[in-house]
Protein backbone atom coordinates (compact mmCIF):
# COMPACT_ATOMS: atom_id res chain seq x y z
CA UNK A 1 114.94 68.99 173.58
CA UNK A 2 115.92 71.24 176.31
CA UNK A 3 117.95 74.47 175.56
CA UNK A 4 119.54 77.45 177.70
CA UNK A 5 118.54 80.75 176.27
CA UNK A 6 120.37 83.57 177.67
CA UNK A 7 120.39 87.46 177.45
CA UNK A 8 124.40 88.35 177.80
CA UNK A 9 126.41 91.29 178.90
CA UNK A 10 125.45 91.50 182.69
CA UNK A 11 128.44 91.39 184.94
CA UNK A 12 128.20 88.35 187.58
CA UNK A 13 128.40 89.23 191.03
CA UNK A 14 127.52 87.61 194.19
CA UNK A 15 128.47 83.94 195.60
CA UNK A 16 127.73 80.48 194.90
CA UNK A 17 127.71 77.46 196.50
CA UNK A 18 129.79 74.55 195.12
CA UNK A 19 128.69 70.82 194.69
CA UNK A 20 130.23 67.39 195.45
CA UNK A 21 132.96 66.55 193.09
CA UNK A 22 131.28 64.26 190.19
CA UNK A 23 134.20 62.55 189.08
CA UNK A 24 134.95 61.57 192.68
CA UNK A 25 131.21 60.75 193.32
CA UNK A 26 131.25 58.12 190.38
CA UNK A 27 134.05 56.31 191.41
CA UNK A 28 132.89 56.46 195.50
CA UNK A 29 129.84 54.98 194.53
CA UNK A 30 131.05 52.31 192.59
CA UNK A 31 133.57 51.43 195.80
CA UNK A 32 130.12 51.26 197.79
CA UNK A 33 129.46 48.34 196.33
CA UNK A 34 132.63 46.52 198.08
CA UNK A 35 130.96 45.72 201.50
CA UNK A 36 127.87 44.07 202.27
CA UNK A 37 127.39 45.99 205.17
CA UNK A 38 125.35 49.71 204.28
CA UNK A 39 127.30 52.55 203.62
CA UNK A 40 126.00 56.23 203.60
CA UNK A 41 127.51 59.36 201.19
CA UNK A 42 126.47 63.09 201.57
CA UNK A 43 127.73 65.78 199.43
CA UNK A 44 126.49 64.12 196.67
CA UNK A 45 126.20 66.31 193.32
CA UNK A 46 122.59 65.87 191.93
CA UNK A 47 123.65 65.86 188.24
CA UNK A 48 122.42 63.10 185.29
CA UNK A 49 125.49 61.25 185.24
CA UNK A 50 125.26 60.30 189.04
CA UNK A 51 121.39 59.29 188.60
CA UNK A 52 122.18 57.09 185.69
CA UNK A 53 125.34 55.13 187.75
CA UNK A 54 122.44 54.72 190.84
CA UNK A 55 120.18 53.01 188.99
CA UNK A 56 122.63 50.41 186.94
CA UNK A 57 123.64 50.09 190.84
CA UNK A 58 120.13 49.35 192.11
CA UNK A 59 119.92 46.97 188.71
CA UNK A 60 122.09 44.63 189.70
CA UNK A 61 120.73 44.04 193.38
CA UNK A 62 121.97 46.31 195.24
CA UNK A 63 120.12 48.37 197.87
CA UNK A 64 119.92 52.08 196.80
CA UNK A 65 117.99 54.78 199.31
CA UNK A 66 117.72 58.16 197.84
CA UNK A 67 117.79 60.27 201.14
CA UNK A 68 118.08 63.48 199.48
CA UNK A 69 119.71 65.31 196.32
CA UNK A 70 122.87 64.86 197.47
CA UNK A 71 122.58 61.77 200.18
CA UNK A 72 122.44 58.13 199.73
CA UNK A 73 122.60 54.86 201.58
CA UNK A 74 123.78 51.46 199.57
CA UNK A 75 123.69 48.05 200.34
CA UNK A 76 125.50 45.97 198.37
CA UNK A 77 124.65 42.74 200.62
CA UNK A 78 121.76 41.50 198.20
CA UNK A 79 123.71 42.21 194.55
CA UNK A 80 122.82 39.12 192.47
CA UNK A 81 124.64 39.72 189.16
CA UNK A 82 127.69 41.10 188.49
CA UNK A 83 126.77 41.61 184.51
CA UNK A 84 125.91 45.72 184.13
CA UNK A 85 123.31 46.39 181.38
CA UNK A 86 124.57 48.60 178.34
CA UNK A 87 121.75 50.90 178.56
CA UNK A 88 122.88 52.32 181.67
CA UNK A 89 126.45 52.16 180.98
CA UNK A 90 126.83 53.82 177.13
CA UNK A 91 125.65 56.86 178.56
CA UNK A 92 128.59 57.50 181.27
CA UNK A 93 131.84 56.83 180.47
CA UNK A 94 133.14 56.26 184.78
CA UNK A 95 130.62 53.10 184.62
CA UNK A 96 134.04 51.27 184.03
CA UNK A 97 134.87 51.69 187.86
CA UNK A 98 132.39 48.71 188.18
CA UNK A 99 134.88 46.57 187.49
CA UNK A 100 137.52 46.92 189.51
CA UNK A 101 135.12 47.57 192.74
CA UNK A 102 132.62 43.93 190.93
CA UNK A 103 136.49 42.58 190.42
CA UNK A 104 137.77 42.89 194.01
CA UNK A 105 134.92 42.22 195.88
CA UNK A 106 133.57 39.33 193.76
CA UNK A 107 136.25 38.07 191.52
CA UNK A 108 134.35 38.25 188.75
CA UNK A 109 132.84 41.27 186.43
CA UNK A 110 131.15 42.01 183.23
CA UNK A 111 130.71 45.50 182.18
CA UNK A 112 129.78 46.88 178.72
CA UNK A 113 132.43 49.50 176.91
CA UNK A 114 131.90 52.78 178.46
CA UNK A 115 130.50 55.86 176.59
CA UNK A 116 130.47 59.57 177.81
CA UNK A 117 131.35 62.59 175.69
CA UNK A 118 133.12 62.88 172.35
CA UNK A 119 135.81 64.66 173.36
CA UNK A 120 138.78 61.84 172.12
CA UNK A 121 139.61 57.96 172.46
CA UNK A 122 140.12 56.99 175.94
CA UNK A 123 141.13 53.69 176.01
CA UNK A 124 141.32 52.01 179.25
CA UNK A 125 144.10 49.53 178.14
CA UNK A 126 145.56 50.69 181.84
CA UNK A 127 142.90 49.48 183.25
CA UNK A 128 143.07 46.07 181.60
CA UNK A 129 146.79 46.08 182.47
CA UNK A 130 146.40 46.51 185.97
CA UNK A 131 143.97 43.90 186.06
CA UNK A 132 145.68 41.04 184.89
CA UNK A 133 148.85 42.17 186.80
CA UNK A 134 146.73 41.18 189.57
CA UNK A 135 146.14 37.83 188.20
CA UNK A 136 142.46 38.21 186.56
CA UNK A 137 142.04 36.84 182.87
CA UNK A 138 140.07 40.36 181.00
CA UNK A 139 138.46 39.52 177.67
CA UNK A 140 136.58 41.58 175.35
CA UNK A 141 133.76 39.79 174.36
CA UNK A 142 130.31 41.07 172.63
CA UNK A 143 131.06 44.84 173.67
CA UNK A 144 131.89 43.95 177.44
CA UNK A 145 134.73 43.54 179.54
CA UNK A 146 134.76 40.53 180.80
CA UNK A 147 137.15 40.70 183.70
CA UNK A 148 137.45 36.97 186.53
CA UNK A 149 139.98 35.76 188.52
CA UNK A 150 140.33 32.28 190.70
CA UNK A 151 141.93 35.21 193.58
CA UNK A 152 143.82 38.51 192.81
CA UNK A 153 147.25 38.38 194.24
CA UNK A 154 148.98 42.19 194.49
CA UNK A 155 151.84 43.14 192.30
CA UNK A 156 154.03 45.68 191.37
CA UNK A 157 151.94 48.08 188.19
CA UNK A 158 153.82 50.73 186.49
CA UNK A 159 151.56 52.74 184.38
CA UNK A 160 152.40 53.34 180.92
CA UNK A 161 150.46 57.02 181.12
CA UNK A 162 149.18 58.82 183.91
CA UNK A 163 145.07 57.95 183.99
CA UNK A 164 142.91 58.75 186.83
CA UNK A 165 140.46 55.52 185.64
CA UNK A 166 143.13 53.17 185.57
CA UNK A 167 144.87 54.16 189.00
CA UNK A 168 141.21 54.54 190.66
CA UNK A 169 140.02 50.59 189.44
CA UNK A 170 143.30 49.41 190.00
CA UNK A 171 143.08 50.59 193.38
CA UNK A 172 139.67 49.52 194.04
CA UNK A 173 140.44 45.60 192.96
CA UNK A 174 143.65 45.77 194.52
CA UNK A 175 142.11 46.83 198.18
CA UNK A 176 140.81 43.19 198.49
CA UNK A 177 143.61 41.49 196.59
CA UNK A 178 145.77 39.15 198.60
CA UNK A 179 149.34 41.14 199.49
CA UNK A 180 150.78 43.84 198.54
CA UNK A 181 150.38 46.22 195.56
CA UNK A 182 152.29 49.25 194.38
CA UNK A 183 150.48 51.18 191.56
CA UNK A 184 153.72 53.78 189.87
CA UNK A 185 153.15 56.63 187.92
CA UNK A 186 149.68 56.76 189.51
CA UNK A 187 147.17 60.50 188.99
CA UNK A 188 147.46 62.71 191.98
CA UNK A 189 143.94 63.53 190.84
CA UNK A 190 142.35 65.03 194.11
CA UNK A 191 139.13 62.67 193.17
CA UNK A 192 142.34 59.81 193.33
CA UNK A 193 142.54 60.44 197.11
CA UNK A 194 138.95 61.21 197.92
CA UNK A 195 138.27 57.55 197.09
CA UNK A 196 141.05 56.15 198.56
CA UNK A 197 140.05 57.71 201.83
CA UNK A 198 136.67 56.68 200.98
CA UNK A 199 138.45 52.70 201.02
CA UNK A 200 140.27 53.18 204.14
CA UNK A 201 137.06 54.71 205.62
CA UNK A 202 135.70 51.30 205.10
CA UNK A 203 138.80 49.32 206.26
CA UNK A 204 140.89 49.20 203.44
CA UNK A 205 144.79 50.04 203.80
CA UNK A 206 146.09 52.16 201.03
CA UNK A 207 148.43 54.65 201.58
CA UNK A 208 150.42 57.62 199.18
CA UNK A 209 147.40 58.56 197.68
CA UNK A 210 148.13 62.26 196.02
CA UNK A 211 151.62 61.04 195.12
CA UNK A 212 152.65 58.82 191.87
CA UNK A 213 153.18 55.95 193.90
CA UNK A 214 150.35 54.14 195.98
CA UNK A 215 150.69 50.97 198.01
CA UNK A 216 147.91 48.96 199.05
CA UNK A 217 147.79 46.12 201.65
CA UNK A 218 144.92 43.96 200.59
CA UNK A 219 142.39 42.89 203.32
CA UNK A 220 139.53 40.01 203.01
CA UNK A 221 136.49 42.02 203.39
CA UNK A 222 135.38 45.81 203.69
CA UNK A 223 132.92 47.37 206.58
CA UNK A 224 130.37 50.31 206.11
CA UNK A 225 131.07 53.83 206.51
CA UNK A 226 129.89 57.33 206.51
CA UNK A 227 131.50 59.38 203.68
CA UNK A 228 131.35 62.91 202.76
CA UNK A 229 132.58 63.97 199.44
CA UNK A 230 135.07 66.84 198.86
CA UNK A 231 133.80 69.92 196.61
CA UNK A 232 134.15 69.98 192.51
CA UNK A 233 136.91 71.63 191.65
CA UNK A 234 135.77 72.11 187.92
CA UNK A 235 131.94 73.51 188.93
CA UNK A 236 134.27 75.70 191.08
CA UNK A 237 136.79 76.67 188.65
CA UNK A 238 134.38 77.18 185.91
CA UNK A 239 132.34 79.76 188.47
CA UNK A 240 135.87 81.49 188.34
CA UNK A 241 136.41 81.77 184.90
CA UNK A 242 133.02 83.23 184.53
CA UNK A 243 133.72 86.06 186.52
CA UNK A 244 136.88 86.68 184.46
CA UNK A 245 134.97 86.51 181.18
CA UNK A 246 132.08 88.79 182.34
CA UNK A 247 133.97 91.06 183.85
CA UNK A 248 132.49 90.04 187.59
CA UNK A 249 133.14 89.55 191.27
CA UNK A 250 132.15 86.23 192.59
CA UNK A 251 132.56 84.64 195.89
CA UNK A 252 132.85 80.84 194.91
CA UNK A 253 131.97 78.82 198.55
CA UNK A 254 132.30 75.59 199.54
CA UNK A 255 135.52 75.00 197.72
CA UNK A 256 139.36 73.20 198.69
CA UNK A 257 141.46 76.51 197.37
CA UNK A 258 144.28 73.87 197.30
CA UNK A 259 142.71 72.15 194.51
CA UNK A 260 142.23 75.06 192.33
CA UNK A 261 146.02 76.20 192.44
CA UNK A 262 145.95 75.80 188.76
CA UNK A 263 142.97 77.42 188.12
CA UNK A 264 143.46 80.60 190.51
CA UNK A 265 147.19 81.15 189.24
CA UNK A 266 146.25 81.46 185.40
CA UNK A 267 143.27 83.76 186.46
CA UNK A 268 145.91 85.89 188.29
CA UNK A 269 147.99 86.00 185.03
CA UNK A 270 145.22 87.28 182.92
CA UNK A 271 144.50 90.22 185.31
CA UNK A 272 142.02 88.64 187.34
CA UNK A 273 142.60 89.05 191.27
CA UNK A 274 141.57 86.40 193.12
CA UNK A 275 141.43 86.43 197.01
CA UNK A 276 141.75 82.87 199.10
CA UNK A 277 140.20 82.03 202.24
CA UNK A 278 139.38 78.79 203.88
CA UNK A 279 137.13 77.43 201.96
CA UNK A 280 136.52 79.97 199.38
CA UNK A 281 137.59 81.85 196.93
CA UNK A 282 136.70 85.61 195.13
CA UNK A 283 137.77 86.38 191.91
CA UNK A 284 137.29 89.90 190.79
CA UNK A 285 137.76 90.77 186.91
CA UNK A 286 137.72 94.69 187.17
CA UNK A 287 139.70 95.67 183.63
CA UNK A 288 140.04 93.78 180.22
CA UNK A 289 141.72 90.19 180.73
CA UNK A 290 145.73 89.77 178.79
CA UNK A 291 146.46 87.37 176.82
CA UNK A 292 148.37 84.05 178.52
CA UNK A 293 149.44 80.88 177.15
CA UNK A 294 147.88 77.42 178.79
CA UNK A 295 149.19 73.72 178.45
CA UNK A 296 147.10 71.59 179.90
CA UNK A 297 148.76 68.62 181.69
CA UNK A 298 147.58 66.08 184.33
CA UNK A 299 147.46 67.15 187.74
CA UNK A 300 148.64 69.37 189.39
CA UNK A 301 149.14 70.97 186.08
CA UNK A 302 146.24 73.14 184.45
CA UNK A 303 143.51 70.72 184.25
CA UNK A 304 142.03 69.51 180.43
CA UNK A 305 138.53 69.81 182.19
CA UNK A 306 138.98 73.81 182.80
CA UNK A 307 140.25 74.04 178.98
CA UNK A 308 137.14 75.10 177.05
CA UNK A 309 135.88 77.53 179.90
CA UNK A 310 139.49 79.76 180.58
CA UNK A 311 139.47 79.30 176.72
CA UNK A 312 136.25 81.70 176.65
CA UNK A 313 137.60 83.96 179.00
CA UNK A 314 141.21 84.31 176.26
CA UNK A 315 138.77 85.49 173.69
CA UNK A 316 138.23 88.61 175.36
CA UNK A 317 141.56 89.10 176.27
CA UNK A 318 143.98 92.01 175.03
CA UNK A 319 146.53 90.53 172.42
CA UNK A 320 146.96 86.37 171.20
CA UNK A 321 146.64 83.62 173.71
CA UNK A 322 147.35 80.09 172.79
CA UNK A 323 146.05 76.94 174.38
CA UNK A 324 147.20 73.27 174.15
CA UNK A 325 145.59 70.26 174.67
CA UNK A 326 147.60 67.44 175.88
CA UNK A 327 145.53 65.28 177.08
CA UNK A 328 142.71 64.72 174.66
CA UNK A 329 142.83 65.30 170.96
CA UNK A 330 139.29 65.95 170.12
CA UNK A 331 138.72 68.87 172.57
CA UNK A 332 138.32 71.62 170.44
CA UNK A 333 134.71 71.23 168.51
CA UNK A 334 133.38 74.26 170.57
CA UNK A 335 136.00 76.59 168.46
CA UNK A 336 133.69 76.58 165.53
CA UNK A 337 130.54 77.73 167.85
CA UNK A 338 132.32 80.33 169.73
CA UNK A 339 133.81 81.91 165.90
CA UNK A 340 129.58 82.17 165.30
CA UNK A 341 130.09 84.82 168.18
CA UNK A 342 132.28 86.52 166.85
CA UNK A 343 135.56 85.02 168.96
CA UNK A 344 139.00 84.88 166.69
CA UNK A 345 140.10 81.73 167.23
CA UNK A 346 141.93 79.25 164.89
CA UNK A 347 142.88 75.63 165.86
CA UNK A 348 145.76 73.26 164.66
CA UNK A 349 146.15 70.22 166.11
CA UNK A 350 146.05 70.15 169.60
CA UNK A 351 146.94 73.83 169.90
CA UNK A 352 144.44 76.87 169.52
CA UNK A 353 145.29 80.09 168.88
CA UNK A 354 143.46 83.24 169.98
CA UNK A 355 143.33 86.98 168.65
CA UNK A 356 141.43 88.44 171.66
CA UNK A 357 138.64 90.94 170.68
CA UNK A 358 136.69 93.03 172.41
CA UNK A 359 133.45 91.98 172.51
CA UNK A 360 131.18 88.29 172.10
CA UNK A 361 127.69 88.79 169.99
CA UNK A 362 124.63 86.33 171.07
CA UNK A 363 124.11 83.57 168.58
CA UNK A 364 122.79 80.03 168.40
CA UNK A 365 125.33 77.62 169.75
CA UNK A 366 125.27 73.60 170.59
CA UNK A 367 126.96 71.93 172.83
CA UNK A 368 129.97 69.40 172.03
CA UNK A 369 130.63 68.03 175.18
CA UNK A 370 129.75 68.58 178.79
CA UNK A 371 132.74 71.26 179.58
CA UNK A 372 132.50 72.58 176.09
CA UNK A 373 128.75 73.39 177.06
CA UNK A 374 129.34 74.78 180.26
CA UNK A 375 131.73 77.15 177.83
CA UNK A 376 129.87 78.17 175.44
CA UNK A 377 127.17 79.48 178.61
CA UNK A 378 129.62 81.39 179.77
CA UNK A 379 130.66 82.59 176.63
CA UNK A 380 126.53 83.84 176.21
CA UNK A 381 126.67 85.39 179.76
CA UNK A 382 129.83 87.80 178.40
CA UNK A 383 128.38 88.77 174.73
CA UNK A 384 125.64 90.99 173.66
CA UNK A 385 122.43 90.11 172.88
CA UNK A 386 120.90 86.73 173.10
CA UNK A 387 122.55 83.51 173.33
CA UNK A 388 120.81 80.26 172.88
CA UNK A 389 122.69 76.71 173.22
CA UNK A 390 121.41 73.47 172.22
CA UNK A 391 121.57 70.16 173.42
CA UNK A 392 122.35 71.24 176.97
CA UNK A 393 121.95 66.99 178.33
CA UNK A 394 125.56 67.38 178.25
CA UNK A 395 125.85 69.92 180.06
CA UNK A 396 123.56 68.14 182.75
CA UNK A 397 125.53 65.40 183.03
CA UNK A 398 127.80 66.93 185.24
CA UNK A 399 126.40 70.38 186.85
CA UNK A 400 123.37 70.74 189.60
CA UNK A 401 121.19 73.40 189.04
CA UNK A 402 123.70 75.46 186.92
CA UNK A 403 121.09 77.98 185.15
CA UNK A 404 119.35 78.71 188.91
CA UNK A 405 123.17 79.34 190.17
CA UNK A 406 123.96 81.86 187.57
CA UNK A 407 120.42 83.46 187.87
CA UNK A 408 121.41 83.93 191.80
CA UNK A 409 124.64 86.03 190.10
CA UNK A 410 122.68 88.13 188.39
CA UNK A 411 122.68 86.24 185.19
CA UNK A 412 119.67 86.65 182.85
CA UNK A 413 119.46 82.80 181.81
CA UNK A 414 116.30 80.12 181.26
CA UNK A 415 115.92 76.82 180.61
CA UNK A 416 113.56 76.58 177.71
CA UNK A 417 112.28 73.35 175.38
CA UNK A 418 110.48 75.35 172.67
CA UNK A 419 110.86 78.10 170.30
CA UNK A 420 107.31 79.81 172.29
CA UNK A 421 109.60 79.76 175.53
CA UNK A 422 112.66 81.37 173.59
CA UNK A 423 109.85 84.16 172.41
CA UNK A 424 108.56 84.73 175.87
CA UNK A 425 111.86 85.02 177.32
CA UNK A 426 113.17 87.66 174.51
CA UNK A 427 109.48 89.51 175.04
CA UNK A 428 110.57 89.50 179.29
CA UNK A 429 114.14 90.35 178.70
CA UNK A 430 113.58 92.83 176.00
């Protein structure tokens, strides 16, 4: 089992170059699948979760060429089964955008439950909504969805919650749906209108994507495009909250500051100053954080994914901070690790509460979740002494080369998978 050790108290400094956006990767590369004709996508992120959607793509017949890390070409001319194996799909929870893009395209779909981290129920009783709005009969049978439809006509959806899934699949199965659909109270996710200009790229007509109500004109078939995905706003904001926890100066590249709104204006709160440019930004933490209080709320609210990681930056902060979770209830299992380092923080609920302190101390640490992980490195990079976190596959899932970025800031951090590596390192490091 692989494990980041990591010798804390360095200040970052430098700049680092931001990835593809997973979440909008996922559902892109599910949408490939629409056409027959090929379709290539650059600015891929080269994390676990986007290998493990590839090959349940390539399992079912379609054509998948690896170019590179982060480029691809699919086919999905020669797909021969429209029934996704489990074993791919308990492992990633956005395996569910198979069925809407197996749904519209085909008419018919069978795709096991999805999985993905513990961080609270997620049902995707939107998704099943939206569906059979559109005319398809959705059973749950044996662990899968079983989603088929003689044709999908389009419809008026409202959305009982805001869900990036639900509007995404919807969106996807309504693009080749006969007339007209509206989707209300749809996300305004930026991933939301990455893949709808991913559809239209390929000839689809859906328009008032980035608002909370989309319309889509369906058309028979979809063409092949070339698609380039926009940057990861989380890998980017959680770059910036690592500055402000360790007290750094980062230049974070590659990056949509529009995006990160959220993100940049709570850093600015805590005492962070953070500089925008076109497509970067620099945060600069140069005196201990204050204490803030952060809701998190779909978006463009403060985003649940950048929860655990400004979380870790509160910690340190001068006075009490206190976070709530709105979105899932189950977010807060990293609480317990960071108290091992000495952080004051007491949750109730959906709402933590934070007596800042002044300093972190290295401990032993495992990772909940995938953001939760990427947390708890962060919170290692800001404390004394050594750090070591376990079961870092989560924190895979969703970040490329993460320990070689932070070693390019200055970060004193090594992926290890046995307690002779953890030696060495602590025999280097001193």
């Amino acid at each position: 089992m692989e494990q980041y050790v990591i010798k804390g108290g360095n200040p970052l400094v430098g700049e680092v170059e931001i990835g593809g956006a997973k979440n909008a990767a996922l559902a892109i590369l599910a949408a490939a699948i629409m056409t027959d004709e090929m379709v290539y996508i650059e600015n891929l992120p080269d994390v676990r979760d986007i290998n493990v959607l590839l090959e349940a793509i390539r399992e079912i017949g379609a054509s998948v060429e690896r170019i590179s890390p982060t480029e691809v070409k699919i086919t999905g001319s020669t797909i021969a089964n429209i029934s996704v194996e489990y074993e791919y799909i308990k492992k990633i929870r956005a395996s569910y955008y198979l069925l809407g893009a197996l749904l519209g395209k085909y008419k018919t779909a069978e795709v096991p439950l999805p999985g993905g981290c513990n961080i609270g129920s997620r049902p995707i009783d939107q998704h099943l909504k939206g569906f059979r709005a559109l005319g398809a009969s959705v059973d749950i049978l044996h662990g899968a969805v079983v989603a088929k439809a003689e044709k999908l006509t389009g419809k008026h959806i409202f959305l009982d919650m805001v869900s990036v899934g639900a509007t995404i699949n919807i969106m996807m199965a309504a693009a080749m749906a006969e007339g007209n659909t509206t989707i209300e109270n749809a996300a305004r996710e930026p991933h939301v209108v990455d893949v709808a200009n991913f559809l239209n790229s390929m000839g689809a007509n859906i328009k008032g994507a980035g608002t909370d109500v989309i319309r889509i004109k369906g058309v028979e078939k979809l063409h092949g495009t070339s698609y380039s995905i926009i940057p990861d706003q989380i890998e980017a904001g959680t770059f910036m909250c690592a500055a402000a926890a360790t007290m750094g100066d980062i230049m974070v590249k590659n990056v949509i500051p529009k995006h990160l709104e959220a993100t940049t204006a709570k850093l600015e709160e805590i005492g962070c100053e953070v500089e925008e440019f076109d497509d970067a930004v620099r945060v600069v933490a140069s005196k201990r954080l204050k204490r803030t209080h952060v809701k998190t709320m779909p978006y463009p609210g403060y985003p649940t994914d950048m929860q655990p990681q400004f979380t870790v930056a509160l910690t340190l902060a001068e006075g009490t901070s206190i976070v709530t979770e709105s979105i899932f209830e189950n977010r807060f299992k990293y609480a317990d690790e960071l108290s091992r380092m000495g952080a004051s923080i007491k949750v109730e609920g959906n709402t933590a509460i934070i007596d800042g302190v002044h300093k972190l101390t290295g401990a032993r640490v495992s990772a909940p979740d995938l953001r939760a992980g990427a947390a708890l490195v962060i919170a290692g990079l800001a404390a004394e002494g050594l750090t070591i976190v376990d079961d870092i596959v989560y924190i895979q899932r969703g970040y490329e080369r993460f320990e070689e970025k932070l070693r390019c800031l200055g970060a004193e951090i090594e992926k290890v998978s046995s307690e002779k590596d953890i030696q060495k390192f602590q025999l280097r490091v001193g």
